[in-house]
C-alpha atoms as a PDB file:
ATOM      1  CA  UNK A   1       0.000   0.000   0.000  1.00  0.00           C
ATOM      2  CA  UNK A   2       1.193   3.778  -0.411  1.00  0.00           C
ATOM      3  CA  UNK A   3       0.169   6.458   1.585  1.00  0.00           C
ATOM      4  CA  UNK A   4       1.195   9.521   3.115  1.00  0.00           C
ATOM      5  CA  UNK A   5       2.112  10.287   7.039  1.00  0.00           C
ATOM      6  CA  UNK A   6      -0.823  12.408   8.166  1.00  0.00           C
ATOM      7  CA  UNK A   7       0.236  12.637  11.879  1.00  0.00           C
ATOM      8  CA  UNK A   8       3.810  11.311  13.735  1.00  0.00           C
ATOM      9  CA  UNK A   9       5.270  11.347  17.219  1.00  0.00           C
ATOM     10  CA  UNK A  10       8.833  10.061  16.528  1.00  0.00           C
ATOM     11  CA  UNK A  11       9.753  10.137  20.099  1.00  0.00           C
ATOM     12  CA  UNK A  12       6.694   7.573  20.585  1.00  0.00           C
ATOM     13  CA  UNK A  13       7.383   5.983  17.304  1.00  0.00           C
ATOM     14  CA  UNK A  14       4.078   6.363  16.115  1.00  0.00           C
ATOM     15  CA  UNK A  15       2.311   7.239  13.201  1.00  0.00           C
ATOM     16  CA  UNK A  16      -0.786   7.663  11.082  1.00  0.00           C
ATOM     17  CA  UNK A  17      -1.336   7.240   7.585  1.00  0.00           C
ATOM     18  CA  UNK A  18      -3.986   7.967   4.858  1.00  0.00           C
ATOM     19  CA  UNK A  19      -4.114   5.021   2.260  1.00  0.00           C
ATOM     20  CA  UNK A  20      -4.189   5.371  -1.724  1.00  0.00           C
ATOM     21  CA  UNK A  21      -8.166   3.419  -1.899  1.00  0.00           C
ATOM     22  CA  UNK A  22      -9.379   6.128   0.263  1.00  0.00           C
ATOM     23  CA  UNK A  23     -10.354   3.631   2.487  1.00  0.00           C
ATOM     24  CA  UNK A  24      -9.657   3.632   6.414  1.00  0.00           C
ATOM     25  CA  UNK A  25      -6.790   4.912   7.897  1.00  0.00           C
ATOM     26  CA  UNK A  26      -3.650   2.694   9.173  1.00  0.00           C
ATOM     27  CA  UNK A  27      -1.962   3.176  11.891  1.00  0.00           C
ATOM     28  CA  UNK A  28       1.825   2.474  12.456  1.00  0.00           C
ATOM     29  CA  UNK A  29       3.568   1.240  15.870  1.00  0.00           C
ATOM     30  CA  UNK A  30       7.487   0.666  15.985  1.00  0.00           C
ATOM     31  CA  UNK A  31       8.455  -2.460  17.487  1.00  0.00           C
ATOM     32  CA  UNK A  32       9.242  -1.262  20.994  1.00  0.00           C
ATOM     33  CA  UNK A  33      13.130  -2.724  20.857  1.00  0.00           C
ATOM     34  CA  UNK A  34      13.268  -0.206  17.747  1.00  0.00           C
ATOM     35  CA  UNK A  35      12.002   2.954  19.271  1.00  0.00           C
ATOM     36  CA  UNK A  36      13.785   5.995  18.734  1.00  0.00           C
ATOM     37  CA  UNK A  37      16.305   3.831  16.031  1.00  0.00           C
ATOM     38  CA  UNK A  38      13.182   4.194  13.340  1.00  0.00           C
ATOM     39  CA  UNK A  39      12.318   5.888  10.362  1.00  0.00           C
ATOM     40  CA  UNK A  40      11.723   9.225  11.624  1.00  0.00           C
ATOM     41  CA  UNK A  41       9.026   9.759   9.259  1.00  0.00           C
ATOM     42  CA  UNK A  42       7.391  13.190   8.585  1.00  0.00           C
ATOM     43  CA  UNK A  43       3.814  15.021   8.001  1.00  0.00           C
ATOM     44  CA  UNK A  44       3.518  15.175   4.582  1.00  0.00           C
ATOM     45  CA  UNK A  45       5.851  11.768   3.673  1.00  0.00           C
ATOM     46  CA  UNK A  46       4.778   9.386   1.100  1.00  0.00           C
ATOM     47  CA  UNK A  47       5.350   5.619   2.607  1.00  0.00           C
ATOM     48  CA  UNK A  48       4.873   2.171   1.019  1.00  0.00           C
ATOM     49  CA  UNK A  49       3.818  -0.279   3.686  1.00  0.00           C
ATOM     50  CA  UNK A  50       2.475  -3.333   3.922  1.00  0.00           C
ATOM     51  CA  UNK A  51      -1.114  -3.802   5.754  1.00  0.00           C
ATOM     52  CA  UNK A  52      -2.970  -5.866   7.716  1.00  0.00           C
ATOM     53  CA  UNK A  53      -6.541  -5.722   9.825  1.00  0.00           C
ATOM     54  CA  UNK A  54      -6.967  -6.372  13.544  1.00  0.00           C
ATOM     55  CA  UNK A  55      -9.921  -5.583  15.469  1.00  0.00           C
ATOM     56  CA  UNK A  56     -11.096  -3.968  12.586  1.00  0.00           C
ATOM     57  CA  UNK A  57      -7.966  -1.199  12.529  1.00  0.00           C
ATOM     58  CA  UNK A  58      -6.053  -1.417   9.652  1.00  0.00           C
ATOM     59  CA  UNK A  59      -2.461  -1.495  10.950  1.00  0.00           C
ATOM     60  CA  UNK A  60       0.424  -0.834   9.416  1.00  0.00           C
ATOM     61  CA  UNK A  61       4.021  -2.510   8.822  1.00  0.00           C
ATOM     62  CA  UNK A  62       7.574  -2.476   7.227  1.00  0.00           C
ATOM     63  CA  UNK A  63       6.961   1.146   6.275  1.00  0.00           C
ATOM     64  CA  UNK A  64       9.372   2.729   4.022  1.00  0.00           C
ATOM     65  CA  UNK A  65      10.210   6.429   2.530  1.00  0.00           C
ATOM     66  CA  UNK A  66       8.921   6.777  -0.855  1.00  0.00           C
ATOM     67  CA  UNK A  67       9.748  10.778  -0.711  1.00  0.00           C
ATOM     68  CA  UNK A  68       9.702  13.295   1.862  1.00  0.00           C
ATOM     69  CA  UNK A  69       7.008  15.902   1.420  1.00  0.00           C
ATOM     70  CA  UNK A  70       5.308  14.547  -1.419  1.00  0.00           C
ATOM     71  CA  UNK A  71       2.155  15.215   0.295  1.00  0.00           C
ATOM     72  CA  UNK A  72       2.455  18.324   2.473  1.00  0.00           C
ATOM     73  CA  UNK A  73      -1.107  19.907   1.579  1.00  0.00           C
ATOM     74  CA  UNK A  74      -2.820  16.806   2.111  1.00  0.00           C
ATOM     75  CA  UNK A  75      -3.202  17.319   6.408  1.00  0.00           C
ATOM     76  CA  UNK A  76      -4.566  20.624   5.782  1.00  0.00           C
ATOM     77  CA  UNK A  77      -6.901  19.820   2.759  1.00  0.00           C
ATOM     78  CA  UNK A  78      -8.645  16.879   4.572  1.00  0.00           C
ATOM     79  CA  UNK A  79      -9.345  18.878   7.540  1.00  0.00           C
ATOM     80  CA  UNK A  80     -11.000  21.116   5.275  1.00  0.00           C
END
């Protein structure tokens, strides 16, 4: 799946993205052995990860940098 990083908390290694079907968001945990070593990915970031559904959140994993700031506008445009 690509998306783009809508919201991130580094520190917490956390992160939320909006998915290319328009379809629910995913959300993204680091590993807890890996936080603070991750990605360090930004508002606005376009990511390729792979997904998967639990509890009916779609959850995010193996997320990688497609390009920084490909999306910038896209926070402020779907708040709207």
């Amino acid at each position: 799946m690509i998306g783009v990083v809508l919201w991130s908390d580094n520190s917490a290694g956390k992160a939320v993205f909006w998915c290319e079907d328009h379809g629910d968001l995913a959300y993204y945990e680091e590993p807890i052995v890996q936080i603070g070593c991750g990605s360090g990915f930004d508002t606005g970031d376009m990511v390729q990860f792979d997904i998967s559904v639990h509890r009916k959140l779609r959850i995010a994993g193996n997320p990688r940098l497609v390009q920084e700031n490909a999306g910038g506008h896209l926070p402020d445009a779907l708040r709207g």
